[in-house]
PDB file of N, CA and C in Angstrom:
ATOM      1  N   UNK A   1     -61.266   1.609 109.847  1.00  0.00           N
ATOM      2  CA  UNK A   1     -60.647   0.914 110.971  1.00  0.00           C
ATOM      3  C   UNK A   1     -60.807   1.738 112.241  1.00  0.00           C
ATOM      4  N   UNK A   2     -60.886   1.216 113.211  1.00  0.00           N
ATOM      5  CA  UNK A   2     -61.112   1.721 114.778  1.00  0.00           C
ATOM      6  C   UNK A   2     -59.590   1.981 115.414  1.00  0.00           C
ATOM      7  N   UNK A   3     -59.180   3.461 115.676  1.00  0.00           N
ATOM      8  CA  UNK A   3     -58.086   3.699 116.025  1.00  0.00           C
ATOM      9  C   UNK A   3     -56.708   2.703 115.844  1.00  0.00           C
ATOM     10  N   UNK A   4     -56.685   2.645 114.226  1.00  0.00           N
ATOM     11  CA  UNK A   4     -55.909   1.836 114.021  1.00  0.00           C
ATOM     12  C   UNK A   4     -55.677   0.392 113.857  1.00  0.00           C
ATOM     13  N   UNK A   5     -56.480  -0.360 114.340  1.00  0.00           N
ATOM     14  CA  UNK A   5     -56.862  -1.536 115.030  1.00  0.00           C
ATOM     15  C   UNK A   5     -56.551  -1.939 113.325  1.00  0.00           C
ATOM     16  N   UNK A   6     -56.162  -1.568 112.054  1.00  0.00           N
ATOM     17  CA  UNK A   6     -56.912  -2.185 110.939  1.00  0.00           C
ATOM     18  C   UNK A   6     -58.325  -3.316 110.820  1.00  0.00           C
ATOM     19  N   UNK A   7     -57.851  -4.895 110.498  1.00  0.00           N
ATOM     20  CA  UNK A   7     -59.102  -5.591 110.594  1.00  0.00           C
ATOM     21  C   UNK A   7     -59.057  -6.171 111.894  1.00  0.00           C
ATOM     22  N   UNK A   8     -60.226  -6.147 112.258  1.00  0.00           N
ATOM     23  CA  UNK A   8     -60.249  -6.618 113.990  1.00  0.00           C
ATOM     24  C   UNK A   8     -61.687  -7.514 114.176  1.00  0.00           C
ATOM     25  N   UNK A   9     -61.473  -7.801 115.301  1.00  0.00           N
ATOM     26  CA  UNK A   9     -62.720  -8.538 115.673  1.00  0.00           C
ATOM     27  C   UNK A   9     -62.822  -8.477 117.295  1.00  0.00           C
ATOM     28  N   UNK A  10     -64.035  -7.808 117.873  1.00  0.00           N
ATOM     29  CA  UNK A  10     -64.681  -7.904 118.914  1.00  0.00           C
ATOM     30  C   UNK A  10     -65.711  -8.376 119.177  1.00  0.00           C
ATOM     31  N   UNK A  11     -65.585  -9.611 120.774  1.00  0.00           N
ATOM     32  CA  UNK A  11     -66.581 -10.297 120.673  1.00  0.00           C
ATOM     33  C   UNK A  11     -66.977  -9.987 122.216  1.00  0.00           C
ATOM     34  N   UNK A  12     -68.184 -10.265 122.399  1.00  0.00           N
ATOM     35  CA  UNK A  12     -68.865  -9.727 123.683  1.00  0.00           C
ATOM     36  C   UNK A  12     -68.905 -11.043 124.457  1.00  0.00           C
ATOM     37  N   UNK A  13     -68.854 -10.929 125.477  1.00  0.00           N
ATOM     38  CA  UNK A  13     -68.952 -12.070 126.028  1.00  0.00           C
ATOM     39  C   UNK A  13     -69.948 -12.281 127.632  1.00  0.00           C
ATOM     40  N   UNK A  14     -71.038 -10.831 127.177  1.00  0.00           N
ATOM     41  CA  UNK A  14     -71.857 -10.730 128.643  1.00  0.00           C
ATOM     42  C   UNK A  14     -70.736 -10.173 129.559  1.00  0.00           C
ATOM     43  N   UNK A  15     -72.063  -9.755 130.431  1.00  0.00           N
ATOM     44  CA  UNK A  15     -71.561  -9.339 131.920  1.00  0.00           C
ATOM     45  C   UNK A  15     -70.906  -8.062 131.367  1.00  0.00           C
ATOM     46  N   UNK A  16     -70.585  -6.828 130.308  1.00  0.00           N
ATOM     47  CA  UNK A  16     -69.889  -6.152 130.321  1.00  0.00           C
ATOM     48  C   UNK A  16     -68.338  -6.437 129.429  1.00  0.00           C
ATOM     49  N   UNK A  17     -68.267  -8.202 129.799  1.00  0.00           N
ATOM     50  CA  UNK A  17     -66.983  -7.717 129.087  1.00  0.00           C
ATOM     51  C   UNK A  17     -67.082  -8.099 127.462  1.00  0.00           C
ATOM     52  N   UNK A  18     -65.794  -7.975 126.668  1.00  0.00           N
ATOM     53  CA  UNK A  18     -65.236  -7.881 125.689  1.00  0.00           C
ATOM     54  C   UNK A  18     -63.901  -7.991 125.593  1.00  0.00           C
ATOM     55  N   UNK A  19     -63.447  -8.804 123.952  1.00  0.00           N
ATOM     56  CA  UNK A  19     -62.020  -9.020 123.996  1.00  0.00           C
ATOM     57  C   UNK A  19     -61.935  -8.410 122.604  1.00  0.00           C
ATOM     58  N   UNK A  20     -60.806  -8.011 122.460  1.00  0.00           N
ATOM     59  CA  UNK A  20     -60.211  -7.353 121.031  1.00  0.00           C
ATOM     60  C   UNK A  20     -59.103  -8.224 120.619  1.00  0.00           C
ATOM     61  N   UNK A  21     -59.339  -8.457 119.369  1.00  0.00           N
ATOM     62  CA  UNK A  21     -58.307  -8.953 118.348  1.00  0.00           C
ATOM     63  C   UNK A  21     -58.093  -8.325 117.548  1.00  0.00           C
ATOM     64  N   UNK A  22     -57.001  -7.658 117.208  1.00  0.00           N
ATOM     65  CA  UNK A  22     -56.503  -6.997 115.857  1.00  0.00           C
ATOM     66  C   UNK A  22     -55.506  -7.524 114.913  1.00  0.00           C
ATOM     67  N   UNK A  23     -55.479  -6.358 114.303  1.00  0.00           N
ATOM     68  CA  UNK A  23     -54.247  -6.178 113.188  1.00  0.00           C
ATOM     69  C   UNK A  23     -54.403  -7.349 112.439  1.00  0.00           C
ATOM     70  N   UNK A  24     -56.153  -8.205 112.044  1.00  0.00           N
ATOM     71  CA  UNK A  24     -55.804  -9.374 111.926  1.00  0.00           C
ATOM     72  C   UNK A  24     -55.496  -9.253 109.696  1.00  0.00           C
ATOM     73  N   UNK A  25     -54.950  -9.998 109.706  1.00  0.00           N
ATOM     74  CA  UNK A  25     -54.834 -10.482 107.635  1.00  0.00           C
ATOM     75  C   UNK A  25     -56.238 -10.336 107.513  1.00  0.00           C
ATOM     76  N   UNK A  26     -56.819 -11.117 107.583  1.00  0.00           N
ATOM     77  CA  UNK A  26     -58.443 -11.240 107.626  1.00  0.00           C
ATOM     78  C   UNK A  26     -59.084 -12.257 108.542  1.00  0.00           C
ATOM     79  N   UNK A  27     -60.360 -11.749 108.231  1.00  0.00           N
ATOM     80  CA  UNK A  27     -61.140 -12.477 109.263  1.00  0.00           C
ATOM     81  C   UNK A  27     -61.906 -14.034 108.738  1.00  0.00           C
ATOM     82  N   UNK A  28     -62.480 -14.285 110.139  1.00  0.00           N
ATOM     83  CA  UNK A  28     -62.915 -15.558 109.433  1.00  0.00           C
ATOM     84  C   UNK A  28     -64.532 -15.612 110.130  1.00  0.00           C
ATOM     85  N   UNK A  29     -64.948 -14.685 110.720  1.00  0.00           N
ATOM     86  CA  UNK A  29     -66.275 -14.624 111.722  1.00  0.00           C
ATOM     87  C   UNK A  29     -66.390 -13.003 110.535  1.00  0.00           C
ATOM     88  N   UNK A  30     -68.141 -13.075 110.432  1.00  0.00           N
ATOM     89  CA  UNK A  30     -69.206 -11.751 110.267  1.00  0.00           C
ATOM     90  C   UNK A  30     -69.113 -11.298 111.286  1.00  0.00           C
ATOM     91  N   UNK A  31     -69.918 -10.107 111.358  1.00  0.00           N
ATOM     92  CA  UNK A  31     -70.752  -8.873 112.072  1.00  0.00           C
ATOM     93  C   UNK A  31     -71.803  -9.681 112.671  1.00  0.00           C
ATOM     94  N   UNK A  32     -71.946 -10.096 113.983  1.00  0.00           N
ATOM     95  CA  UNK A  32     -73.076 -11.188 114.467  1.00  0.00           C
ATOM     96  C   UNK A  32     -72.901 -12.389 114.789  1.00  0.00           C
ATOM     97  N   UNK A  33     -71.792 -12.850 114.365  1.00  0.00           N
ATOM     98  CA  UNK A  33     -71.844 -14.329 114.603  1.00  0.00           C
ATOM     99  C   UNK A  33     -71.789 -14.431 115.539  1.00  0.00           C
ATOM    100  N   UNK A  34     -72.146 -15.948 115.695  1.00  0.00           N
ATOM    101  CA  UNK A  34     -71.967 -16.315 117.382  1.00  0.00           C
ATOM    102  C   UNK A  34     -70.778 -17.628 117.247  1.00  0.00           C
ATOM    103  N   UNK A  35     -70.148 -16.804 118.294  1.00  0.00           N
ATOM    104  CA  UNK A  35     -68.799 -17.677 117.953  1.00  0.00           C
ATOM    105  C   UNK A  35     -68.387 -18.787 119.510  1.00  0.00           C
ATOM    106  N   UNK A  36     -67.825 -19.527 119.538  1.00  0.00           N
ATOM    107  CA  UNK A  36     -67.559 -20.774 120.208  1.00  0.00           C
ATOM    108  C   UNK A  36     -65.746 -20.926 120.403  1.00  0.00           C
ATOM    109  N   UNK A  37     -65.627 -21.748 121.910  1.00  0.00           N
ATOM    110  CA  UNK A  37     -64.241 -21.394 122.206  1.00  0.00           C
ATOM    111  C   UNK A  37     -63.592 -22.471 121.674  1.00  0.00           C
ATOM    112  N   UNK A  38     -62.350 -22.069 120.855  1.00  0.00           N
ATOM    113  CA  UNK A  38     -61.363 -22.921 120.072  1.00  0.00           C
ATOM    114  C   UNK A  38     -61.532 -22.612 118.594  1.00  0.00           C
ATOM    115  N   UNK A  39     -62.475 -21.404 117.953  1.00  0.00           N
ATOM    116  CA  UNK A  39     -63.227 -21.536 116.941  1.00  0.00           C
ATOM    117  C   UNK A  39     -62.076 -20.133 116.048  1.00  0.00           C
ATOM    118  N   UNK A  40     -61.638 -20.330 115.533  1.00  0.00           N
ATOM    119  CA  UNK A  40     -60.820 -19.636 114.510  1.00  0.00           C
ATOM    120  C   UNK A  40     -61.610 -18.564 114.032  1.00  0.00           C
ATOM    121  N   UNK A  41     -61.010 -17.048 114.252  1.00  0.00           N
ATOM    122  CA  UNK A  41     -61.646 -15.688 113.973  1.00  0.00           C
ATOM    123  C   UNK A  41     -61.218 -14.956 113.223  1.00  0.00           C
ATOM    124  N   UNK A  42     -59.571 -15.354 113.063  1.00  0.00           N
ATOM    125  CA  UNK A  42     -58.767 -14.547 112.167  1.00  0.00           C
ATOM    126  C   UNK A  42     -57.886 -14.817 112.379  1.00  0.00           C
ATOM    127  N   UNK A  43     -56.593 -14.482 111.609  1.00  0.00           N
ATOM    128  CA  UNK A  43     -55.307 -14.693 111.072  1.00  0.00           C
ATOM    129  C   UNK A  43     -54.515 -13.635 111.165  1.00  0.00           C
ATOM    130  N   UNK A  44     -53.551 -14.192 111.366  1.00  0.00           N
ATOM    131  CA  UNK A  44     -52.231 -13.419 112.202  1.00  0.00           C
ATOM    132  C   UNK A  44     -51.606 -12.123 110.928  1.00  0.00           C
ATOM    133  N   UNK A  45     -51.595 -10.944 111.100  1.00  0.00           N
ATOM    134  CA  UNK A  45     -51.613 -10.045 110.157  1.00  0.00           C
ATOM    135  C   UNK A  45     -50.824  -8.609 110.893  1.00  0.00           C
ATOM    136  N   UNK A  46     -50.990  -7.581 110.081  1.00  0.00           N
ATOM    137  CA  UNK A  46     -50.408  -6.492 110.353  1.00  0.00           C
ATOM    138  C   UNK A  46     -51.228  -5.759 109.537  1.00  0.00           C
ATOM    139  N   UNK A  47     -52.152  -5.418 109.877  1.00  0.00           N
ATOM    140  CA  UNK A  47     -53.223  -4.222 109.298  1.00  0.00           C
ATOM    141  C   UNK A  47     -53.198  -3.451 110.206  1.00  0.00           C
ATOM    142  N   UNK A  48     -53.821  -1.970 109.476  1.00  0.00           N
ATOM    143  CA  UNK A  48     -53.814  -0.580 110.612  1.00  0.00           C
ATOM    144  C   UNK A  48     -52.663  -0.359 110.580  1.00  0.00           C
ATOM    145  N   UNK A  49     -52.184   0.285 111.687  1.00  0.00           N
ATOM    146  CA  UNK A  49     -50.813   1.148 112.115  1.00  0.00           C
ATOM    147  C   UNK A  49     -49.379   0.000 112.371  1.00  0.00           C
ATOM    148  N   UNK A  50     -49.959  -1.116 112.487  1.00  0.00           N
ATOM    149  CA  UNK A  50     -49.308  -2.428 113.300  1.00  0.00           C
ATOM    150  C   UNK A  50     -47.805  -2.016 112.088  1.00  0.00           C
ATOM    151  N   UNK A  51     -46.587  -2.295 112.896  1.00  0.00           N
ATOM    152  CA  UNK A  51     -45.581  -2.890 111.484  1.00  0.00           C
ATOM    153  C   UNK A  51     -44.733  -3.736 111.741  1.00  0.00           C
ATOM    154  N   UNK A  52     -45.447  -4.571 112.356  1.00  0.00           N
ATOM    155  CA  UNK A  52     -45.007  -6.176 112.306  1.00  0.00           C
ATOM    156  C   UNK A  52     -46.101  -7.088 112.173  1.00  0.00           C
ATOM    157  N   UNK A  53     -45.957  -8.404 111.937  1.00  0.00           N
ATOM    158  CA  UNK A  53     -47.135  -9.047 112.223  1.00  0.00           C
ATOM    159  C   UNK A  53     -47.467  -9.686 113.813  1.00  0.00           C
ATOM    160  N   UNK A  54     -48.847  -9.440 114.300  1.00  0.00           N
ATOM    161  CA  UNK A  54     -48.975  -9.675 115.577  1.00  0.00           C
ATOM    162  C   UNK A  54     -50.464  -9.310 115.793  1.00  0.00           C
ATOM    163  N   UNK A  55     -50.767 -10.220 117.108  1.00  0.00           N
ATOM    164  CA  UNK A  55     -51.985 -10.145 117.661  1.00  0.00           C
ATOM    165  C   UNK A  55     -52.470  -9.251 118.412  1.00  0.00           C
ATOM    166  N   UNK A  56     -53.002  -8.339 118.266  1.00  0.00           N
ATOM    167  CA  UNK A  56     -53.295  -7.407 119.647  1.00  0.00           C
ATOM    168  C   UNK A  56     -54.436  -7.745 120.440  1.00  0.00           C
ATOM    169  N   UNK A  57     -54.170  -8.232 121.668  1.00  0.00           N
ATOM    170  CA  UNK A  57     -55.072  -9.060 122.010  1.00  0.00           C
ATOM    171  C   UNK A  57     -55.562  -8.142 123.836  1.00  0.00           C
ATOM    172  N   UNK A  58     -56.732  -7.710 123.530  1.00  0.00           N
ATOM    173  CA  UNK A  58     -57.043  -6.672 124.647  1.00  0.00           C
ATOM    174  C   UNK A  58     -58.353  -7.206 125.518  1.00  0.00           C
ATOM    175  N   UNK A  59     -58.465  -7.000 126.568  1.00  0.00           N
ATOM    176  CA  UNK A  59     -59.910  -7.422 127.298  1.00  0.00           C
ATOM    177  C   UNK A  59     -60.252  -6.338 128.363  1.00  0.00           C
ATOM    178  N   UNK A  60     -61.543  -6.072 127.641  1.00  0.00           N
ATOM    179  CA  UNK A  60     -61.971  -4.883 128.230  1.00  0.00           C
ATOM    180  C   UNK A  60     -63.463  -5.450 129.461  1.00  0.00           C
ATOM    181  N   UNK A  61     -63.554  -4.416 130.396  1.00  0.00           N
ATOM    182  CA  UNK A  61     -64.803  -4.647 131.115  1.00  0.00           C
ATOM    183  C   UNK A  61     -65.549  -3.266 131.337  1.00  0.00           C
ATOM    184  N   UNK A  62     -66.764  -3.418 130.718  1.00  0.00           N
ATOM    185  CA  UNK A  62     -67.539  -1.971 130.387  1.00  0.00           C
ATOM    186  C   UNK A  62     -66.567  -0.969 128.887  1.00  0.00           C
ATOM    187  N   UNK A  63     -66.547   0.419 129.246  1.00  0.00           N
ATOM    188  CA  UNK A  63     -66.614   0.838 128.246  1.00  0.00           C
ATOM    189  C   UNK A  63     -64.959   1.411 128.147  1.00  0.00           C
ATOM    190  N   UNK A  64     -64.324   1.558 129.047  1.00  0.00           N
ATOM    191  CA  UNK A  64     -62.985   2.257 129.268  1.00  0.00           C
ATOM    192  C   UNK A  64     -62.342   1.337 130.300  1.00  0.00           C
ATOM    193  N   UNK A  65     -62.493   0.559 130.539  1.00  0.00           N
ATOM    194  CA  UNK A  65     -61.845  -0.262 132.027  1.00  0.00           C
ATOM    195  C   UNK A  65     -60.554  -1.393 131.494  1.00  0.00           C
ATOM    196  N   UNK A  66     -59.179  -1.320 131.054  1.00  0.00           N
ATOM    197  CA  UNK A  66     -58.781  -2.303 130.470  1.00  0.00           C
ATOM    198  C   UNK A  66     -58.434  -3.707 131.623  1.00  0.00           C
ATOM    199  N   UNK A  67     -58.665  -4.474 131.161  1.00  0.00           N
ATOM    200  CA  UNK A  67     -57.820  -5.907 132.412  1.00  0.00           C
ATOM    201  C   UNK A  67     -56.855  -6.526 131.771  1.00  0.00           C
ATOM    202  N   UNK A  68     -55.760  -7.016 132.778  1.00  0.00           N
ATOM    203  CA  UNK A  68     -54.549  -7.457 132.437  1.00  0.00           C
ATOM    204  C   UNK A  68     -55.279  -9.148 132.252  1.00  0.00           C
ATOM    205  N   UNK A  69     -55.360  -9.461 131.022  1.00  0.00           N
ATOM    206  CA  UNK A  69     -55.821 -11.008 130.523  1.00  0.00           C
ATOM    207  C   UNK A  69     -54.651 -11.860 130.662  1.00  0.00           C
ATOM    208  N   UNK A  70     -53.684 -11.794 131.248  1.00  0.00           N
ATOM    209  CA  UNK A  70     -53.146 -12.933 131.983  1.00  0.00           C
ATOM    210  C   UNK A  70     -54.352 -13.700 133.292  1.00  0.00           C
ATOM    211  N   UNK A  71     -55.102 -12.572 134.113  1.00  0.00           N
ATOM    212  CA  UNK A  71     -55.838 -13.577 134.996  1.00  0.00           C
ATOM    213  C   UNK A  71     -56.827 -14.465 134.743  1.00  0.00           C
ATOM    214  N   UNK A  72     -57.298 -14.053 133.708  1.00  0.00           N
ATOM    215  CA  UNK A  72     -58.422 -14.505 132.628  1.00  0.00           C
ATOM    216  C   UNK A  72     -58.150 -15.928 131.425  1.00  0.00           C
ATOM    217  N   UNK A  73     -57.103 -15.906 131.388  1.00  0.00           N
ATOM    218  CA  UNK A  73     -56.427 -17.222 130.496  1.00  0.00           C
ATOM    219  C   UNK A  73     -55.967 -18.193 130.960  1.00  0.00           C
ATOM    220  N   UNK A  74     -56.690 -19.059 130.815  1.00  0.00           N
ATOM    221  CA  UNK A  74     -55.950 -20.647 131.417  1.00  0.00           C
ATOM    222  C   UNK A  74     -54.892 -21.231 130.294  1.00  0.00           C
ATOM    223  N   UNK A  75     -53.633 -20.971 131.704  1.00  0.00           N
ATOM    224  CA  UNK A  75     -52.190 -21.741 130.352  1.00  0.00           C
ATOM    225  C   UNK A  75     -53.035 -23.518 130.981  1.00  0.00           C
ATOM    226  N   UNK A  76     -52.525 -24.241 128.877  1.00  0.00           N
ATOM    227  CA  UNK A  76     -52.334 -26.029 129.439  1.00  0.00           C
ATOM    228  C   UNK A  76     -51.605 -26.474 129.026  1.00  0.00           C
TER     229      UNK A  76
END
């Protein structure tokens, strides 16, 4: 596992960025896939260090840069 993260899933999304999902039960996407928006990746879990169940849900741009993904998410 990646600093804890237990099972996780990172997906690239160009331009630099990337989003992190952790701590998931398991996954539902490989190493490669190409994944699509609305498309189920994993399940709500507590793997790694986590000790509750919950999403850790991070968005990165480049390699160290974190962004607050409230500006990035459309509420509907």
């Amino acid at each position: 596992t990646s600093q804890g993260y237990g099972k996780h899933v990172r997906i690239h999304h160009g331009l630099g960025y990337t989003t992190l999902y952790a701590h998931c039960k398991d996954l539902a996407v490989e190493l490669d896939d190409v994944v699509e928006r609305g498309q189920v990746i994993g399940y709500l879990g507590r793997t790694g260090r986590a000790t509750g169940n919950h999403v850790h849900y991070e968005l990165q741009l480049g390699t160290d840069l974190a962004l607050d993904p409230m500006e990035y998410v459309q509420l509907q």
